[in-house]
N, C-alpha and C. Protein backbone atom coordinates (compact mmCIF):
# COMPACT_ATOMS: atom_id res chain seq x y z
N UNK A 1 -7.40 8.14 8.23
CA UNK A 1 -6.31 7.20 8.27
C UNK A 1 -6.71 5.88 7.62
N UNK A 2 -7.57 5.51 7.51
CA UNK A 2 -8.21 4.00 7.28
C UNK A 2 -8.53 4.26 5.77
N UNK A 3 -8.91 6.12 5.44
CA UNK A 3 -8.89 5.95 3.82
C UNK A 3 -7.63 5.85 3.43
N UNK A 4 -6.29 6.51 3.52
CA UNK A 4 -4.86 6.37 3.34
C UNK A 4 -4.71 4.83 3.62
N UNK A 5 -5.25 4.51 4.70
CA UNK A 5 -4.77 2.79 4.32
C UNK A 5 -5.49 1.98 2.77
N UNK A 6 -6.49 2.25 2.39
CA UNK A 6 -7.16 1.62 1.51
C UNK A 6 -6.43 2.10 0.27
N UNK A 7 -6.26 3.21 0.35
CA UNK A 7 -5.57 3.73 -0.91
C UNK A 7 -4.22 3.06 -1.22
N UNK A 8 -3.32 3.25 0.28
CA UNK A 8 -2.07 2.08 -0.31
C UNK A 8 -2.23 0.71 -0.55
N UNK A 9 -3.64 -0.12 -0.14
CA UNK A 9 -3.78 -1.40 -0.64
C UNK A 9 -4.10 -1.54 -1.92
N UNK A 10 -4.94 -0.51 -2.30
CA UNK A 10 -5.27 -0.53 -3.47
C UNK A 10 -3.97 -0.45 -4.76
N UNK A 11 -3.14 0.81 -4.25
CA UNK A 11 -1.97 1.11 -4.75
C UNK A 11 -1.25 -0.41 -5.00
N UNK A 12 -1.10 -1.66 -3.98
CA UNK A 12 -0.36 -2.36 -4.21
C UNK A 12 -0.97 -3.64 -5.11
N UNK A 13 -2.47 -3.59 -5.23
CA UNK A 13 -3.34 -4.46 -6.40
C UNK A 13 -2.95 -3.84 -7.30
N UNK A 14 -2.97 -2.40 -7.81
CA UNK A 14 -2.57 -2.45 -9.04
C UNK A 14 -1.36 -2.48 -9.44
N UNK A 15 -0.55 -2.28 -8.68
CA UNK A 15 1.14 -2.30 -8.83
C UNK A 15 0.90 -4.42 -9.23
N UNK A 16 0.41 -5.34 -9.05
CA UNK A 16 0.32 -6.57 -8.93
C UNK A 16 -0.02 -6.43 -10.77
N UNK A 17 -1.42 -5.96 -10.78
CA UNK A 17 -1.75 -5.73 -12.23
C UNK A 17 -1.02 -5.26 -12.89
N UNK A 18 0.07 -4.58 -12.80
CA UNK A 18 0.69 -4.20 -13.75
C UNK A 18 1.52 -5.25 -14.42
N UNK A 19 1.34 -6.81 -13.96
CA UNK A 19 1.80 -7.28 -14.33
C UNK A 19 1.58 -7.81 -15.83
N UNK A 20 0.65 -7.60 -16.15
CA UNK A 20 -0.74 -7.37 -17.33
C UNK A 20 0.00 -6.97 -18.32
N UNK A 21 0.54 -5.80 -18.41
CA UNK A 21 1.68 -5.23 -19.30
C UNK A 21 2.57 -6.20 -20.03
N UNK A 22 2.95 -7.13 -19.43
CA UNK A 22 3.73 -8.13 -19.79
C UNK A 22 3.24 -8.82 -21.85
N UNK A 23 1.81 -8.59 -21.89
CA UNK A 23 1.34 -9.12 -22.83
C UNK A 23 1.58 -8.48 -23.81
N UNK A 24 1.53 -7.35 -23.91
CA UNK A 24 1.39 -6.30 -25.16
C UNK A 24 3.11 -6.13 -25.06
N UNK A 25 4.05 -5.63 -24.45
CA UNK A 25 5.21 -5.15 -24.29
C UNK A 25 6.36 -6.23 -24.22
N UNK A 26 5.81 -7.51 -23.69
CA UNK A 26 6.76 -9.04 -22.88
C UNK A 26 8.18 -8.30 -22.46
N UNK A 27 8.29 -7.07 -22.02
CA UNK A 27 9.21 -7.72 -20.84
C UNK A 27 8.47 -8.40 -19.43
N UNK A 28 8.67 -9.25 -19.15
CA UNK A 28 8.55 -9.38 -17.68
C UNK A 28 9.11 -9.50 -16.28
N UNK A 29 10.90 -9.98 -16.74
CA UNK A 29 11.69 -9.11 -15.56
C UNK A 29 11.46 -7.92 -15.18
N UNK A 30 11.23 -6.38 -15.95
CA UNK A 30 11.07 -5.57 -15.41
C UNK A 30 9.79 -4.90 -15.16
N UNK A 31 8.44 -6.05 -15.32
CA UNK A 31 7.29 -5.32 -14.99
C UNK A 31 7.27 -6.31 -13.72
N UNK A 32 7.50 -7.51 -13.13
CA UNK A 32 7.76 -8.17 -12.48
C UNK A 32 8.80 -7.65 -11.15
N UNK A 33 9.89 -7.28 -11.29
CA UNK A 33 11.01 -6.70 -10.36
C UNK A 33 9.83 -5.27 -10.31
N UNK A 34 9.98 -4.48 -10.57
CA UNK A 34 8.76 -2.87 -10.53
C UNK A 34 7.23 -3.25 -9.42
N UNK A 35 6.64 -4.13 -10.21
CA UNK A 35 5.63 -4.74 -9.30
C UNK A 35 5.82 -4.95 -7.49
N UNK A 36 6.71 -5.93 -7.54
CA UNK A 36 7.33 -6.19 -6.77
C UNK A 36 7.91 -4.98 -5.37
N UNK A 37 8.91 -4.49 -6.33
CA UNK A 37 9.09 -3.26 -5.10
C UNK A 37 7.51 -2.03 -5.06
N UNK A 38 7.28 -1.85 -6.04
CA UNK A 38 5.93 -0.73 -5.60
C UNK A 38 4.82 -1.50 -4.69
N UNK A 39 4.92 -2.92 -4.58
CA UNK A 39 3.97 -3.32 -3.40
C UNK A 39 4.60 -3.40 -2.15
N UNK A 40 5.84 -3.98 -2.27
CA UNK A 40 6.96 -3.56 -0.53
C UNK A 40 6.84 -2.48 -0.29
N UNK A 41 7.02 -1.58 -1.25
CA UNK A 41 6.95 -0.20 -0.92
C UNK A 41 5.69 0.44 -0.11
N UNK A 42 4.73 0.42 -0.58
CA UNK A 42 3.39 0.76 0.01
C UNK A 42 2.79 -0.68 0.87
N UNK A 43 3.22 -1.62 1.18
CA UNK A 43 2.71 -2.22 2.45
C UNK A 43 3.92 -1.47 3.49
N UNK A 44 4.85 -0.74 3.35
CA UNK A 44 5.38 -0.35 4.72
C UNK A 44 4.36 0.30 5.17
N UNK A 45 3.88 1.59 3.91
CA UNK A 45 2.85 2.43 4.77
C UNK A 45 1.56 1.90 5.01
N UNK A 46 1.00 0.76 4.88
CA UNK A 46 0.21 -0.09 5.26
C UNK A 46 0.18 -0.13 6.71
N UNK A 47 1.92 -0.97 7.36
CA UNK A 47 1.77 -1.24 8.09
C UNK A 47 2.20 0.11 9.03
N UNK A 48 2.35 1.18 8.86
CA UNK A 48 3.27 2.03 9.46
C UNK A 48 1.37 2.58 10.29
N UNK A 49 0.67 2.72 9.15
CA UNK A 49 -0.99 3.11 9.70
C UNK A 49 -1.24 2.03 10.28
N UNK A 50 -1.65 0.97 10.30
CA UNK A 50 -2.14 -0.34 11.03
C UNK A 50 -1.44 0.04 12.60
N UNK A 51 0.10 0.33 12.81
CA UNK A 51 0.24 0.16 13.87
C UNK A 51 0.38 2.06 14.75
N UNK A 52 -0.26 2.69 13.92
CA UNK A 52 -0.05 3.95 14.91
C UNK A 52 -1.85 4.13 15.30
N UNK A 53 -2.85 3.84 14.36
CA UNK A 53 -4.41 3.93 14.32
C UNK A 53 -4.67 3.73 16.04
N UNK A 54 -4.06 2.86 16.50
CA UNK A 54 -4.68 2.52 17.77
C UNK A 54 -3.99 3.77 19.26
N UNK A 55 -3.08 4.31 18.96
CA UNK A 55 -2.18 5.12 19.40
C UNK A 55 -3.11 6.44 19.17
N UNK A 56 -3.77 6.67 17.93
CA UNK A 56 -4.07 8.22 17.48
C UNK A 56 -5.35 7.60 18.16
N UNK A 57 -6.21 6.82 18.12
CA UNK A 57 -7.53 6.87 18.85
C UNK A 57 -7.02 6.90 20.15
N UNK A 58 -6.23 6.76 20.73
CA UNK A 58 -6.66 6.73 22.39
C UNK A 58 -6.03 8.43 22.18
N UNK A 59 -5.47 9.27 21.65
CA UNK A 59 -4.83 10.28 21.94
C UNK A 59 -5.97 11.36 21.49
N UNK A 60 -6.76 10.76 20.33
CA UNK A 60 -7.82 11.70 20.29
C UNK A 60 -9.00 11.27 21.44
N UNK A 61 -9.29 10.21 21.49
CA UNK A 61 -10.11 10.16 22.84
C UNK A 61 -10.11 10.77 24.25
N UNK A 62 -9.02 11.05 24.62
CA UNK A 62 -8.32 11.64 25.80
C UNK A 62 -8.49 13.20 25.26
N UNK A 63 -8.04 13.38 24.72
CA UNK A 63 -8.40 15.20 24.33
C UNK A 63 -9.92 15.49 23.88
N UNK A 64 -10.99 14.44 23.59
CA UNK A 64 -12.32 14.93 23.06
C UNK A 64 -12.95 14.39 24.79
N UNK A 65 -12.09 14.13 26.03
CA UNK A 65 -13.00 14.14 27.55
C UNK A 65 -13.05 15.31 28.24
């Protein structure tokens, strides 16, 4: 679970970098608006793991007594 979390943070640095594109291509409304939602997008599942992690450890703890 904590690697799936790293992976969507990571997911949302480079969704940020993509802002980079802007140089070679110059749109930047739409590498900007894109950026934008692909990092909302993957901090939900950020936070959706942040708040169940503590829920799945006590549920695996209780079944490994």
């Amino acid at each position: 679970m904590c690697h799936a979390e790293l992976v969507h943070e990571l997911i949302m640095l480079f969704s940020i970098l993509s802002i980079l594109f802007t140089i070679p291509f110059g749109a930047l409304p739409v590498f900007l608006i894109t950026a934008i939602c692909a990092t909302l997008f993957d901090s939900m599942f950020v936070m959706i793991q942040r708040y169940n992690r503590p829920r799945l450890v006590r549920i695996y703890e209780r079944q490994n007594k």
